[in-house]
PDB file of N, CA and C in Angstrom:
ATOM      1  N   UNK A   1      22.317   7.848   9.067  1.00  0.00           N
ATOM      2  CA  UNK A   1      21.316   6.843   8.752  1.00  0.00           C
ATOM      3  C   UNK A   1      22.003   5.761   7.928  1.00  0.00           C
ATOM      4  N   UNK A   2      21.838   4.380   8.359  1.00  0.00           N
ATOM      5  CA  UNK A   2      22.496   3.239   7.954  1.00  0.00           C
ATOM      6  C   UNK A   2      21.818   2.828   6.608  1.00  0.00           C
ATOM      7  N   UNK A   3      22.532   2.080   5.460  1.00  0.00           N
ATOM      8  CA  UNK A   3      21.114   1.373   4.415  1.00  0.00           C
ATOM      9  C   UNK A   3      20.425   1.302   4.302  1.00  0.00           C
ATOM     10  N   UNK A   4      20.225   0.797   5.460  1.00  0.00           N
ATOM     11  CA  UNK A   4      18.895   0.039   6.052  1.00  0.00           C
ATOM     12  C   UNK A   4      17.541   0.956   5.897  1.00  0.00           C
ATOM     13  N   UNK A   5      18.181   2.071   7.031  1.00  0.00           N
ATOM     14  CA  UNK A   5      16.803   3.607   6.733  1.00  0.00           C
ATOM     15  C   UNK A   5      16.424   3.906   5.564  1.00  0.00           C
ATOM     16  N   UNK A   6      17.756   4.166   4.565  1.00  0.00           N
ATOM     17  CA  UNK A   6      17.692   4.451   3.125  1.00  0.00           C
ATOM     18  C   UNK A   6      17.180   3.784   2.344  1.00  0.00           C
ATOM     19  N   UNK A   7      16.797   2.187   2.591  1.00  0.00           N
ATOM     20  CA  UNK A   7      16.178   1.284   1.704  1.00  0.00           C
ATOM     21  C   UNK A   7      14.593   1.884   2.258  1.00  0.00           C
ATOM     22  N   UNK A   8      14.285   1.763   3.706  1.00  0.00           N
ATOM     23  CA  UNK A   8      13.041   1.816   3.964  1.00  0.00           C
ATOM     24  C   UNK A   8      12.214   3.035   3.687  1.00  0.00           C
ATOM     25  N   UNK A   9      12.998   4.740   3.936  1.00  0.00           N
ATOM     26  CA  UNK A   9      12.688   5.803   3.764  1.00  0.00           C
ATOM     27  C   UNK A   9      12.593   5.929   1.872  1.00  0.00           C
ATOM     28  N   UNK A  10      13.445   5.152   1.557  1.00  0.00           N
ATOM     29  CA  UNK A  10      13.531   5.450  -0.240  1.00  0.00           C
ATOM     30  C   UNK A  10      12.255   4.334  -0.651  1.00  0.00           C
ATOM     31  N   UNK A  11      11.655   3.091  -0.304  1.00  0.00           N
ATOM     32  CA  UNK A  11      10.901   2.823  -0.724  1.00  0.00           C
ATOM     33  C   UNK A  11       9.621   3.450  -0.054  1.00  0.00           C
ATOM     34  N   UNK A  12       9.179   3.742   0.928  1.00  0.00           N
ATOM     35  CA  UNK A  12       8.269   5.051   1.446  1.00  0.00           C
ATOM     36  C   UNK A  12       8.125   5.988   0.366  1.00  0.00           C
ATOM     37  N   UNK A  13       9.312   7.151   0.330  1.00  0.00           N
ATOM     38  CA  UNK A  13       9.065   7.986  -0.465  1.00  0.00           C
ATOM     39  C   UNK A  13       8.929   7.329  -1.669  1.00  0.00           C
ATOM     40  N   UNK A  14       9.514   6.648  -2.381  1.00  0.00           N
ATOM     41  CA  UNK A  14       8.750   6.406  -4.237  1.00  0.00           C
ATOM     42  C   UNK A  14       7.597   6.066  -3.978  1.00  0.00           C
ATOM     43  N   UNK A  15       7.012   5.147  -3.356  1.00  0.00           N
ATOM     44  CA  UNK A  15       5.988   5.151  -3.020  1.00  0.00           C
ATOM     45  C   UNK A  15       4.782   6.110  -3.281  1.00  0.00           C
ATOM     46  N   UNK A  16       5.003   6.722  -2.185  1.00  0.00           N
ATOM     47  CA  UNK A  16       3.783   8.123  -2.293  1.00  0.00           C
ATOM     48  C   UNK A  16       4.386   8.884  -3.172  1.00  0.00           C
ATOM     49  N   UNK A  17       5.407   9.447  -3.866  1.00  0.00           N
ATOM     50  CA  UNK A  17       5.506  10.197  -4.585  1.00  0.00           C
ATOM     51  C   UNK A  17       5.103   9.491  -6.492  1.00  0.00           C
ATOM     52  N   UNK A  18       5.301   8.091  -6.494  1.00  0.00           N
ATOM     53  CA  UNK A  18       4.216   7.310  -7.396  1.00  0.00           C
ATOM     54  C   UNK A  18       2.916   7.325  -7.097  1.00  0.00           C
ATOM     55  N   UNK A  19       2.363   7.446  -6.288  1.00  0.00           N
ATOM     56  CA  UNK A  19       0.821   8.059  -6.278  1.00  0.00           C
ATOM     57  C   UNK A  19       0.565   9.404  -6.160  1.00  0.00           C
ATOM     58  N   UNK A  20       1.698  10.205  -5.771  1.00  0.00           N
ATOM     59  CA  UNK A  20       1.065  11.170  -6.629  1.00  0.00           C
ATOM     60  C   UNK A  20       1.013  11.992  -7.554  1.00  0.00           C
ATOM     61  N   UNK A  21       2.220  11.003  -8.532  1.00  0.00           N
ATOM     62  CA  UNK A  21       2.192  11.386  -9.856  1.00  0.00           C
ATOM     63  C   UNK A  21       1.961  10.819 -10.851  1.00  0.00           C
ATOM     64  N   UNK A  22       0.971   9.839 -10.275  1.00  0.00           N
ATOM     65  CA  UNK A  22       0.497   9.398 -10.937  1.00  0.00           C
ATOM     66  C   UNK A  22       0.919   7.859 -11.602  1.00  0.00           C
ATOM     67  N   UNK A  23       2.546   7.615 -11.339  1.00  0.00           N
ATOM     68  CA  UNK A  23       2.979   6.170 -11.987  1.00  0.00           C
ATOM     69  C   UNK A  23       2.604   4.940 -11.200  1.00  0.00           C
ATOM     70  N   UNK A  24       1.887   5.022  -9.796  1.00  0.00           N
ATOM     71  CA  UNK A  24       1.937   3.813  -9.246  1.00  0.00           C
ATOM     72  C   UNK A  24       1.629   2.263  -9.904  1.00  0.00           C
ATOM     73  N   UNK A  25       1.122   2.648 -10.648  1.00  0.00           N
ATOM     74  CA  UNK A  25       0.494   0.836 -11.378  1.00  0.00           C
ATOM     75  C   UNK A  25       2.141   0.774 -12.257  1.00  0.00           C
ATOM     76  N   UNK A  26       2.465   1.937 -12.895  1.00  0.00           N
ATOM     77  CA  UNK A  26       3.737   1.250 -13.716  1.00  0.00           C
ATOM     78  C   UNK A  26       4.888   0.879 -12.895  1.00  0.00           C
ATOM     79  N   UNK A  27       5.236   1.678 -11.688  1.00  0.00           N
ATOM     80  CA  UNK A  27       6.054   1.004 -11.113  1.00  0.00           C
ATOM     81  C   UNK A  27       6.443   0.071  -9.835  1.00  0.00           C
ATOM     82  N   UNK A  28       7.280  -0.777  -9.958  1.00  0.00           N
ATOM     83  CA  UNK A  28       7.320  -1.774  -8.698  1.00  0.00           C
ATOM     84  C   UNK A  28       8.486  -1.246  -7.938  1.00  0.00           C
ATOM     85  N   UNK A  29       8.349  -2.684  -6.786  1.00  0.00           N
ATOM     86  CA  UNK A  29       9.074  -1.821  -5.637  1.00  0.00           C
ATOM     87  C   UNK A  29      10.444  -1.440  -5.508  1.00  0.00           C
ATOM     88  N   UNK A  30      11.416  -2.297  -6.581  1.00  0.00           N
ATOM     89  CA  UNK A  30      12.797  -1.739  -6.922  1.00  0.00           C
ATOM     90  C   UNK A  30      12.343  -0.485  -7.619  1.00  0.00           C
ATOM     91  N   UNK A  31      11.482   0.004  -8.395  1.00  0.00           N
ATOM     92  CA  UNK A  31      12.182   1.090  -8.682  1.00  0.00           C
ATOM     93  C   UNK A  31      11.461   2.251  -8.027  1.00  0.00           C
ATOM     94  N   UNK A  32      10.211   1.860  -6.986  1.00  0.00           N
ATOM     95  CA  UNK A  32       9.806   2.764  -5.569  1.00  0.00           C
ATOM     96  C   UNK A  32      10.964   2.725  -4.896  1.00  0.00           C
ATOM     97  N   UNK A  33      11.608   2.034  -4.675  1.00  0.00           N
ATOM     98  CA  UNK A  33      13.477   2.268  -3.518  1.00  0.00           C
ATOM     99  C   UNK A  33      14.521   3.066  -4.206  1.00  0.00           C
ATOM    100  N   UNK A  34      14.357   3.128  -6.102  1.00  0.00           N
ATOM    101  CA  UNK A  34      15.395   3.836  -6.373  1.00  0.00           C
ATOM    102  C   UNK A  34      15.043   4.581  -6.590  1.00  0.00           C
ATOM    103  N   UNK A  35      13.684   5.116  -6.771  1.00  0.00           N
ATOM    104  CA  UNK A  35      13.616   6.788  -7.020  1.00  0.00           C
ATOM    105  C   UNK A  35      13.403   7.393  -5.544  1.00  0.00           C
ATOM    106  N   UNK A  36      12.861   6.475  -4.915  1.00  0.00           N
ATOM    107  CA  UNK A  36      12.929   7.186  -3.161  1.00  0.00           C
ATOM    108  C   UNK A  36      14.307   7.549  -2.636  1.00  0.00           C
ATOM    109  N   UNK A  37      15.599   6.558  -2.666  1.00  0.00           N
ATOM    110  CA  UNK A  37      16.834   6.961  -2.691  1.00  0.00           C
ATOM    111  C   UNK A  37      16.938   8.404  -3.545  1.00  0.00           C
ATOM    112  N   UNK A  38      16.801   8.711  -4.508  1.00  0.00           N
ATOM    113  CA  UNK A  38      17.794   9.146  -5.846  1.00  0.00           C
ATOM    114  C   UNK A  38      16.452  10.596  -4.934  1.00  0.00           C
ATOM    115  N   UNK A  39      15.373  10.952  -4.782  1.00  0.00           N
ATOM    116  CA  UNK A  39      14.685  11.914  -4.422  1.00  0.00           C
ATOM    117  C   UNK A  39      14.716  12.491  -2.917  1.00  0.00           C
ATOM    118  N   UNK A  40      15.611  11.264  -2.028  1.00  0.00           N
ATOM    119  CA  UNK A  40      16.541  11.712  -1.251  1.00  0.00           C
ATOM    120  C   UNK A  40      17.177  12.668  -1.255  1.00  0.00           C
ATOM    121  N   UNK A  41      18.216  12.416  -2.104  1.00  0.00           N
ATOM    122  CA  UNK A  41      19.571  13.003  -2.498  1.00  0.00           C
ATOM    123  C   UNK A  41      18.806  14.418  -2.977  1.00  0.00           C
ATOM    124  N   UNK A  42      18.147  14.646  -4.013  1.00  0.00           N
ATOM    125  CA  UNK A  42      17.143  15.518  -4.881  1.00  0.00           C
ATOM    126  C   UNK A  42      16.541  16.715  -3.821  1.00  0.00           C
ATOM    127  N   UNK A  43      15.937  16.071  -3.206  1.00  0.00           N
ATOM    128  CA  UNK A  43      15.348  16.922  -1.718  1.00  0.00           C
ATOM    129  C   UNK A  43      15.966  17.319  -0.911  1.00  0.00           C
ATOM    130  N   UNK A  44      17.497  17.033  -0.556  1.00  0.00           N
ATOM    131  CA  UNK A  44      17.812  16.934   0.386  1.00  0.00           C
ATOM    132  C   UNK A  44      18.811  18.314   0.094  1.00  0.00           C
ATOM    133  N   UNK A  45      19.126  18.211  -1.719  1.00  0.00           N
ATOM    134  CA  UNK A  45      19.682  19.222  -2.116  1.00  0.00           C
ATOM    135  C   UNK A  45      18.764  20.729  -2.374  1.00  0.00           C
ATOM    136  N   UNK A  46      17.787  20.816  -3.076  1.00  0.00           N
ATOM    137  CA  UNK A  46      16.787  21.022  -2.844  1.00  0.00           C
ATOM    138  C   UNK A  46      16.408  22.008  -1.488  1.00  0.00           C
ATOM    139  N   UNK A  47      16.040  21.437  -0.221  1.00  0.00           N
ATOM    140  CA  UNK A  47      16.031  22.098   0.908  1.00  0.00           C
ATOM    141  C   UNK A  47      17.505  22.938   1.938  1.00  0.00           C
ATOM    142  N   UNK A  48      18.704  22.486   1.087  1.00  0.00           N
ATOM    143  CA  UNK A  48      20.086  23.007   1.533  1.00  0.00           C
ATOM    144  C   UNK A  48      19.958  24.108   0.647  1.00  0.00           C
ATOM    145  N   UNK A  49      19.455  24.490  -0.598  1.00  0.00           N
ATOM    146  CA  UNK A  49      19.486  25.740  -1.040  1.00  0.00           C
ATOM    147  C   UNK A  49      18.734  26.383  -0.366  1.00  0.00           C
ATOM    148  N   UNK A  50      17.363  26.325  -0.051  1.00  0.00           N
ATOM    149  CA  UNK A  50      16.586  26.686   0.247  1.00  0.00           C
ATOM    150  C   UNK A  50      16.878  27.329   2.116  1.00  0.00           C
ATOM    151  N   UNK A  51      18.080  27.049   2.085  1.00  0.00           N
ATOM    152  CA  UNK A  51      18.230  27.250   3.337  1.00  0.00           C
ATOM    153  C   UNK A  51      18.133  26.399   4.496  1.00  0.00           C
ATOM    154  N   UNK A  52      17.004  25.342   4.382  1.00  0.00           N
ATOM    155  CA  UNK A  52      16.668  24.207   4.864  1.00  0.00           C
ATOM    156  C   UNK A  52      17.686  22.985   5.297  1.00  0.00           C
ATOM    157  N   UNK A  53      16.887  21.996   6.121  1.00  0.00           N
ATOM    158  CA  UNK A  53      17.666  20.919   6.135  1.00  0.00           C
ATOM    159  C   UNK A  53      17.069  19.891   5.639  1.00  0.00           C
ATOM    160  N   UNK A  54      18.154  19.336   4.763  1.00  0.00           N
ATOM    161  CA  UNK A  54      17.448  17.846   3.951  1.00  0.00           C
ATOM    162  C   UNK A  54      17.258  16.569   4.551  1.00  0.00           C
ATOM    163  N   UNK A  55      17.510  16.037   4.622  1.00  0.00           N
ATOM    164  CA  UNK A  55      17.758  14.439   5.146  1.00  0.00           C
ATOM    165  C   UNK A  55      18.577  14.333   6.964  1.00  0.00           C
ATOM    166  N   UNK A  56      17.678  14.742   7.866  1.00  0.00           N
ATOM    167  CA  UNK A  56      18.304  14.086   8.952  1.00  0.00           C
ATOM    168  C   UNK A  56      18.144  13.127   9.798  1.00  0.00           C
ATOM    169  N   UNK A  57      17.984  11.885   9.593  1.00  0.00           N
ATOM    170  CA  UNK A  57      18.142  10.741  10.090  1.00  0.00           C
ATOM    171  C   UNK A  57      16.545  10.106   9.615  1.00  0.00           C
ATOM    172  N   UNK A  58      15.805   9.458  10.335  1.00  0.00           N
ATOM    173  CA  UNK A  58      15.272   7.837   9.894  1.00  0.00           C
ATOM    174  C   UNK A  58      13.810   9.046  11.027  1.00  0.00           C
ATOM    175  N   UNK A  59      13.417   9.764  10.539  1.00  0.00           N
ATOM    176  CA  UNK A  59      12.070  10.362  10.937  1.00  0.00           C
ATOM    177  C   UNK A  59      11.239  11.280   9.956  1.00  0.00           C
ATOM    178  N   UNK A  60      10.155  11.779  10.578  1.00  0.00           N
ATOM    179  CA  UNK A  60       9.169  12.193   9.663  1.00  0.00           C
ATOM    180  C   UNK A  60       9.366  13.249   8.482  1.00  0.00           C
ATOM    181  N   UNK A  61      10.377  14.704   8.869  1.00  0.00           N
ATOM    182  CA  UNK A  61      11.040  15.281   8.100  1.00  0.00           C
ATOM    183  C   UNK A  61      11.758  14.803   6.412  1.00  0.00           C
ATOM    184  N   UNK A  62      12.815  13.706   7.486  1.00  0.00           N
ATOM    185  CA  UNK A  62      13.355  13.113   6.065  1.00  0.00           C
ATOM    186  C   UNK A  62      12.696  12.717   5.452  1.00  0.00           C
ATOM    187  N   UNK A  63      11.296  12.060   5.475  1.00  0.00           N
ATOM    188  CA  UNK A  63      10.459  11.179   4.408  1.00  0.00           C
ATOM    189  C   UNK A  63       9.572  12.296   3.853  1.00  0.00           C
ATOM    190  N   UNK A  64       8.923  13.516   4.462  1.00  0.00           N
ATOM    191  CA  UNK A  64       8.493  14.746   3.762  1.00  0.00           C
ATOM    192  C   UNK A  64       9.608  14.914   2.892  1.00  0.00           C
ATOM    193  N   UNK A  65      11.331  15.114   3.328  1.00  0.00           N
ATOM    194  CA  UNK A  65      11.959  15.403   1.788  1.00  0.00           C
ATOM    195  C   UNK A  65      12.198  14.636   0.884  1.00  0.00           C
ATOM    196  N   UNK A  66      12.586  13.110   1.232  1.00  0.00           N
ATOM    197  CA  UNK A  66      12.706  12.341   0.374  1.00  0.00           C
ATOM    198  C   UNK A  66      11.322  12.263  -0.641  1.00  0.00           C
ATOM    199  N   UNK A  67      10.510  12.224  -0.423  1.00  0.00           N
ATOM    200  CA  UNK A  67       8.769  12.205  -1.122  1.00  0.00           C
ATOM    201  C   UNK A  67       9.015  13.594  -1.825  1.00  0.00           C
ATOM    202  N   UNK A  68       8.828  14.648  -1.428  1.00  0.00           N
ATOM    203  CA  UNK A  68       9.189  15.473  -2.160  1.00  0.00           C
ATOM    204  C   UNK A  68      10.255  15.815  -3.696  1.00  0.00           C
ATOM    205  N   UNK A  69      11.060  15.276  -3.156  1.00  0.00           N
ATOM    206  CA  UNK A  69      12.291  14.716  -4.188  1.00  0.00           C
ATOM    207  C   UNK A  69      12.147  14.129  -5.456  1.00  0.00           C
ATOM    208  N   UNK A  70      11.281  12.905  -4.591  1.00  0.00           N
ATOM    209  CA  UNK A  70      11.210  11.825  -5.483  1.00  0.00           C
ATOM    210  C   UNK A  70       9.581  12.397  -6.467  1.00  0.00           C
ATOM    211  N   UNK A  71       9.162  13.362  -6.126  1.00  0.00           N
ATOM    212  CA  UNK A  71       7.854  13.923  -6.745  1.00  0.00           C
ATOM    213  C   UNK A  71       8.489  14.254  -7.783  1.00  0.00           C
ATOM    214  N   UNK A  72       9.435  15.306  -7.500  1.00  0.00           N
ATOM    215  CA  UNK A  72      10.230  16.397  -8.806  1.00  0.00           C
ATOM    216  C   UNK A  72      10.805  15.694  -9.442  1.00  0.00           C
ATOM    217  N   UNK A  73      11.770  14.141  -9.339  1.00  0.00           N
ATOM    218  CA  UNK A  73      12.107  13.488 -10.518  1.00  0.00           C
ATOM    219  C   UNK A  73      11.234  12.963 -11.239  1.00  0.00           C
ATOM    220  N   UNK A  74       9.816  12.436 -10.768  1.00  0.00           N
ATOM    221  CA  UNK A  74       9.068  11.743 -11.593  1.00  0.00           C
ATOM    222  C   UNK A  74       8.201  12.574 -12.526  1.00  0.00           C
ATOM    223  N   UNK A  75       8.179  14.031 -12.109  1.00  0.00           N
ATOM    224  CA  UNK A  75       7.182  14.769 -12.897  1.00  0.00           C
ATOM    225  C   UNK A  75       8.551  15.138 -13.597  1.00  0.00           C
ATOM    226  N   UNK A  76       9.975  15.035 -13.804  1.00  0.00           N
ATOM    227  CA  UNK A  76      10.539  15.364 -14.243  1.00  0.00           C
ATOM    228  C   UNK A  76      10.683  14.803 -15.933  1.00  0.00           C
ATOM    229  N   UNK A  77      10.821  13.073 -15.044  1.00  0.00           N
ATOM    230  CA  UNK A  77      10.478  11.949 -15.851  1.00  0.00           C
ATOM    231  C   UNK A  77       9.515  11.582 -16.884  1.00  0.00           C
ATOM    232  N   UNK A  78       8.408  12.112 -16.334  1.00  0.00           N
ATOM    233  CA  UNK A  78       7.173  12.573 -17.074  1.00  0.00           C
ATOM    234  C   UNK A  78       7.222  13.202 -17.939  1.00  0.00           C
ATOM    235  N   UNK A  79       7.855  14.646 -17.864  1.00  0.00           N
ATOM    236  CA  UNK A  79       7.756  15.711 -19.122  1.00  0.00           C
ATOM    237  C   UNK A  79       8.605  14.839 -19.971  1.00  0.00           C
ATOM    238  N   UNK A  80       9.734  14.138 -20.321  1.00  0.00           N
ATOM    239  CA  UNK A  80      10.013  13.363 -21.299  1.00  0.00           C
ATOM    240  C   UNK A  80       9.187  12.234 -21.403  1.00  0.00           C
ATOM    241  N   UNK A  81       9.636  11.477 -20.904  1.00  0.00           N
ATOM    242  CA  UNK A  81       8.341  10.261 -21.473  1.00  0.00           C
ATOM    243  C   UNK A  81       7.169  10.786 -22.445  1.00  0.00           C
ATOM    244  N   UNK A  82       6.217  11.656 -21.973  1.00  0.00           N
ATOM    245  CA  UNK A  82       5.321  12.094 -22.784  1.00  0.00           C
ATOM    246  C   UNK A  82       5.354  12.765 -23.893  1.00  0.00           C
ATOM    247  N   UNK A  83       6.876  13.877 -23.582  1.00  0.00           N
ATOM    248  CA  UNK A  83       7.502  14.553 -24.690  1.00  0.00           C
ATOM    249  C   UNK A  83       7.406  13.498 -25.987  1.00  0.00           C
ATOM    250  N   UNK A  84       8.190  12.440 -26.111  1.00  0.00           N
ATOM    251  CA  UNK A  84       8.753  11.481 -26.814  1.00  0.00           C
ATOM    252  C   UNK A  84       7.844  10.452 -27.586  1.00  0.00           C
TER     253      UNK A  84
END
């Protein structure tokens, strides 16, 4: 998958994974593309333990893991922020 997917699948996933944890009003769409990227990577590792496959190419799978991903950093994100 070229940039290109990775820009579109990474702003997808932050996306929904900002609604459903709730940050959508705080965040915009650079940082819906970098936590969708970065929950990529997250998910993709994630489902390779699991036995699974993470990220294969520019379809519905990859954006279930990338969203997924990008869920677990933001509730990750969350427990500090609020911690603090």
């Amino acid at each position: 998958m070229g940039i290109i997917g990775w820009i579109v699948i990474g702003a997808l996933a932050g996306w929904l994974a900002s609604i459903i944890t709730g940050n959508n009003k705080r965040m915009g769409a650079g940082a819906n593309i970098l936590v969708g990227i970065i929950g990529g990577v997250i998910g993709g590792i994630i489902m390779n333990l699991l036995g699974g496959y993470g990220i294969t190419g520019f379809n519905f799978w990859s954006l279930l893991v990338a969203t997924g991903g990008a869920a677990v950093l933001l509730f990750i994100v969350n427990m500090f922020r609020h911690g603090s």
